[in-house]
N, C-alpha and C. Protein backbone atom coordinates (compact mmCIF):
# COMPACT_ATOMS: atom_id res chain seq x y z
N UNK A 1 0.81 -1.19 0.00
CA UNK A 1 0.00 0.00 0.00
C UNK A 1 0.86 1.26 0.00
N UNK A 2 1.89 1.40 0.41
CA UNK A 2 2.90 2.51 0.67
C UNK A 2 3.39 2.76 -0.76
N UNK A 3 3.23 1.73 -1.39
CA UNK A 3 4.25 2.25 -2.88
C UNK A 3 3.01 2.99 -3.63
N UNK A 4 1.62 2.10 -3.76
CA UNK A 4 1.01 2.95 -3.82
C UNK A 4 0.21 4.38 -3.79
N UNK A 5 0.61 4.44 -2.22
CA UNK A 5 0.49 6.18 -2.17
C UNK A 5 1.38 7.02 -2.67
N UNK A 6 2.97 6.74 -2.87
CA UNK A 6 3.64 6.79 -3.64
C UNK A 6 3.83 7.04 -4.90
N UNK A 7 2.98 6.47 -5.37
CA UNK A 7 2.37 6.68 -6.56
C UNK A 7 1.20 7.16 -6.84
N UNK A 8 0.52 7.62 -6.12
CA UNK A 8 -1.09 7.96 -5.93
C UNK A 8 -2.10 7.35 -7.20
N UNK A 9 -1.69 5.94 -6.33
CA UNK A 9 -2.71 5.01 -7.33
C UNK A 9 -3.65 4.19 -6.03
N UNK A 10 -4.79 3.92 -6.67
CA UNK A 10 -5.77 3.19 -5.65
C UNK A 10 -6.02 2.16 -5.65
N UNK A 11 -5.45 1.19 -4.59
CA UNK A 11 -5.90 0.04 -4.52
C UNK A 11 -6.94 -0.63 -3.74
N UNK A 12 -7.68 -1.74 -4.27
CA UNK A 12 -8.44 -2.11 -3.68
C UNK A 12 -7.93 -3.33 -2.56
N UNK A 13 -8.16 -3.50 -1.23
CA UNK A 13 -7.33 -3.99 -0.38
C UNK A 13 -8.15 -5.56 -1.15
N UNK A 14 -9.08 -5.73 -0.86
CA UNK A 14 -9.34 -7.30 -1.38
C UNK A 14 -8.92 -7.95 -2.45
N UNK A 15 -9.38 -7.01 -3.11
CA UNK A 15 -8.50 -7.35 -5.06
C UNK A 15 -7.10 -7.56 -4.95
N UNK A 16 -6.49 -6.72 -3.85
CA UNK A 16 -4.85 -7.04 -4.01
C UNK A 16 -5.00 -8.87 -2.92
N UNK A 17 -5.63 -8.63 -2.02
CA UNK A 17 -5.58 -10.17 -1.16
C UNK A 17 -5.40 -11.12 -2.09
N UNK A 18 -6.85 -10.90 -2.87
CA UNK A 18 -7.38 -12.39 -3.99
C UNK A 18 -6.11 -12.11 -4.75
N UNK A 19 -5.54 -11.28 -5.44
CA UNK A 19 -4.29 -11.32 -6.49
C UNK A 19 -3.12 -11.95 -5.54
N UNK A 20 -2.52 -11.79 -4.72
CA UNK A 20 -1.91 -12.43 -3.45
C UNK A 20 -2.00 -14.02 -3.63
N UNK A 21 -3.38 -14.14 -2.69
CA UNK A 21 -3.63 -15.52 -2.73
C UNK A 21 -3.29 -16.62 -4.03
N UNK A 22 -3.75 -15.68 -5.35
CA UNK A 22 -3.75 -16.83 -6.41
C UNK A 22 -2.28 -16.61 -6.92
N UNK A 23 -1.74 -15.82 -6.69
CA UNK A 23 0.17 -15.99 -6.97
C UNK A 23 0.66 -16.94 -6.51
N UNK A 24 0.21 -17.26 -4.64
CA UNK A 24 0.10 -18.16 -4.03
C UNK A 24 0.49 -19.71 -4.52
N UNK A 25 -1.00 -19.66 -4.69
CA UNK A 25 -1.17 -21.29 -5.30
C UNK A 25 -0.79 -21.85 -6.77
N UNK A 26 -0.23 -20.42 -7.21
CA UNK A 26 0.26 -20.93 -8.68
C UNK A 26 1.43 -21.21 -8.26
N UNK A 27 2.26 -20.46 -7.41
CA UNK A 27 3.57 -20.68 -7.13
C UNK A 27 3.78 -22.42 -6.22
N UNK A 28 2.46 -22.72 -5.56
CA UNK A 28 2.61 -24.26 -4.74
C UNK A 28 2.43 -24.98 -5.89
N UNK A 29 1.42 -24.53 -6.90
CA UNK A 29 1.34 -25.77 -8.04
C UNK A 29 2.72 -25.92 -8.84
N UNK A 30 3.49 -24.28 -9.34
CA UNK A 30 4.91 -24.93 -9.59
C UNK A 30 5.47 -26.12 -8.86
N UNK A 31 5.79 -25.47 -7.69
CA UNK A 31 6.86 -26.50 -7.40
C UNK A 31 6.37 -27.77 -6.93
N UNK A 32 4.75 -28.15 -6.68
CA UNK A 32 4.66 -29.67 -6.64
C UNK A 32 4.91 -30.06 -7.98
N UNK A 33 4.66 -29.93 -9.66
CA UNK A 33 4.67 -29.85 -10.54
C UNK A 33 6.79 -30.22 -10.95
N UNK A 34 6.85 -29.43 -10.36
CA UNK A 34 8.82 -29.37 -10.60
C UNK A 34 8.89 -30.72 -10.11
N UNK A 35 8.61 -31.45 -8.61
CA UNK A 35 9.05 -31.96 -8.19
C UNK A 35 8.86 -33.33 -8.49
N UNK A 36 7.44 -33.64 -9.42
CA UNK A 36 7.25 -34.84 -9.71
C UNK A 36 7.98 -35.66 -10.76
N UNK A 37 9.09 -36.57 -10.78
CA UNK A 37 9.96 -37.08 -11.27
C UNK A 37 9.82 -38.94 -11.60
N UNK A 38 9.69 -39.22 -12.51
CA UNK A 38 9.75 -40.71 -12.94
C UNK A 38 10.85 -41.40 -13.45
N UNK A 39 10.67 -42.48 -13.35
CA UNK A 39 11.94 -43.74 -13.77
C UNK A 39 12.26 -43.15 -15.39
N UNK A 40 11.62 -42.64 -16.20
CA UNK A 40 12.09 -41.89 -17.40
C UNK A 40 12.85 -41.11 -17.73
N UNK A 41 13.02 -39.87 -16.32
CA UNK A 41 13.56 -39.13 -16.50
C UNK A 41 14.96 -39.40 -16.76
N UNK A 42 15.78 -40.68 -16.39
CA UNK A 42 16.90 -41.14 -16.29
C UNK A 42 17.28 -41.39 -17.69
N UNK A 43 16.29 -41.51 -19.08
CA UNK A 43 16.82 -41.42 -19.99
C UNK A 43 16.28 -40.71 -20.96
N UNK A 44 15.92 -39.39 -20.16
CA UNK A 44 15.40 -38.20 -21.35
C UNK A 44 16.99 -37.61 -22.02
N UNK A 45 17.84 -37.08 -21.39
CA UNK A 45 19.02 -36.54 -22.04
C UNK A 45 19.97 -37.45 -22.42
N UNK A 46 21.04 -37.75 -23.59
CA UNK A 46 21.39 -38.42 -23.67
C UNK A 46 22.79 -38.83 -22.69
N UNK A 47 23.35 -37.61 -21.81
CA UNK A 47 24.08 -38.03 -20.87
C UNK A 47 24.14 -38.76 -20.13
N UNK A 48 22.46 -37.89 -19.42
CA UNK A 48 22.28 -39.35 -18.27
C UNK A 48 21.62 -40.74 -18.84
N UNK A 49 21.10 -40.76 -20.09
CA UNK A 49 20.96 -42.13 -20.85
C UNK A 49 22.54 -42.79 -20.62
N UNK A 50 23.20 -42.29 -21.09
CA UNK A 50 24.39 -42.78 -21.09
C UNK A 50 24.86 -43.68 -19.80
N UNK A 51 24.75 -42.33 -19.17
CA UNK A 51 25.70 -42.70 -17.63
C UNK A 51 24.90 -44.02 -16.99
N UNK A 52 23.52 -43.96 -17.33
CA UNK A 52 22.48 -44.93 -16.37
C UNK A 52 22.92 -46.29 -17.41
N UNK A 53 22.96 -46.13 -18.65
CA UNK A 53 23.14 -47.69 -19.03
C UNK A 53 24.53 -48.33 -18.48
N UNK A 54 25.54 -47.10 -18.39
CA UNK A 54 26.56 -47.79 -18.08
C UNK A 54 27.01 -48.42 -16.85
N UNK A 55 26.16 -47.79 -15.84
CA UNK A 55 25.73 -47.96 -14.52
C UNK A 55 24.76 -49.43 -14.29
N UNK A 56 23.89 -49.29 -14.98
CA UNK A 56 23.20 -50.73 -15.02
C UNK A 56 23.80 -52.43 -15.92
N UNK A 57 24.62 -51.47 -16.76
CA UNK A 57 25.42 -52.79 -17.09
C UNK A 57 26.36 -53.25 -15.99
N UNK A 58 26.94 -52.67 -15.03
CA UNK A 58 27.89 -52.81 -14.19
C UNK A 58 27.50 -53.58 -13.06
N UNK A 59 26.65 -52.88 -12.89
CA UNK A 59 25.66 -53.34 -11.76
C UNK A 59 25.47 -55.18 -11.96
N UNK A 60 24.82 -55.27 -13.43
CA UNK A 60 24.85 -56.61 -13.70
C UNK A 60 25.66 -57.31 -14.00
N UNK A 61 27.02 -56.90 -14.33
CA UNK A 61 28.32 -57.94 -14.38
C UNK A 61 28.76 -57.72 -13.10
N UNK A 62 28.90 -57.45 -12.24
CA UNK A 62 29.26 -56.54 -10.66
C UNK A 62 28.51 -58.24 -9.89
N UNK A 63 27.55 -58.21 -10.24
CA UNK A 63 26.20 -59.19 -9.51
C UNK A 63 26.80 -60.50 -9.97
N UNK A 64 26.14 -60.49 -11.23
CA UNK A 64 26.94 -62.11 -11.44
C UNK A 64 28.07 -62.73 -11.62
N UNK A 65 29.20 -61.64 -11.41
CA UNK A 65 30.61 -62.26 -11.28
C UNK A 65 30.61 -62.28 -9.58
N UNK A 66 29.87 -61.52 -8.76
CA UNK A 66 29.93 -62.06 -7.13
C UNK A 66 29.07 -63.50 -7.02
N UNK A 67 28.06 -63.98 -7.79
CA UNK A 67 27.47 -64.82 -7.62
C UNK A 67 28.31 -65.97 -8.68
N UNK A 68 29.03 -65.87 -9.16
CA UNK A 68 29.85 -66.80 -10.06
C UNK A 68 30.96 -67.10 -9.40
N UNK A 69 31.42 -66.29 -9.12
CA UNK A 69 32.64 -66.89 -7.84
C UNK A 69 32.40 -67.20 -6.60
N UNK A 70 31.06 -66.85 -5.94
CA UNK A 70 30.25 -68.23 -4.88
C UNK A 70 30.36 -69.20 -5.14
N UNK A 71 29.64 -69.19 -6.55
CA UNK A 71 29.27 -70.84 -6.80
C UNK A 71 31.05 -71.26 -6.82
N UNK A 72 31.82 -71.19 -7.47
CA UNK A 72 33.08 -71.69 -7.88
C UNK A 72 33.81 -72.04 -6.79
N UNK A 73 33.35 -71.38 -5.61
CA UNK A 73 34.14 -71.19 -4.26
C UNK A 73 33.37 -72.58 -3.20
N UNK A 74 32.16 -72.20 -3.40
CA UNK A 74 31.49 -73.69 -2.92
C UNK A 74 32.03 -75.17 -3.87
N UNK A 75 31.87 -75.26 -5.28
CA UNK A 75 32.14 -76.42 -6.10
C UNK A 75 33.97 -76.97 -5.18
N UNK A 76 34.92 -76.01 -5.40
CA UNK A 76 36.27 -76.31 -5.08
C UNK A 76 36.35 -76.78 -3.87
């Protein structure tokens, strides 16, 4: 209201509330909106496509060479 008189312009105190309020909830719908993230996102760019396959191949030779040298370790 101060910048307003400032300016000797008239505001209406409710009209500015309701304008307030709905800045508000556009600004909560951003960021729930930002925050919702899926198993996709891991291969929208091709970097992290990259990085995640190379990561999941590892993962799976990582696994079955620990479970391949169990077994080998039990057989001996």
């Amino acid at each position: 209201m101060k910048y307003a008189v400032g300016n000797r312009v008239q505001v209406d105190p409710t009209h500015l509330k309701h304008v307030i309020q709905e800045v508000k909830k556009s600004a909560t719908r951003k960021e729930t909106e930002a925050k919702k993230r899926g198993i996709l996102d891991i291969i929208k760019t091709p970097k992290l496509r990259k990085r995640s396959l190379i990561m999941f191949f590892n993962w799976y030779v990582r696994r079955n060479d620990t479970v391949l040298s169990c077994g080998a370790r039990i057989r001996a």
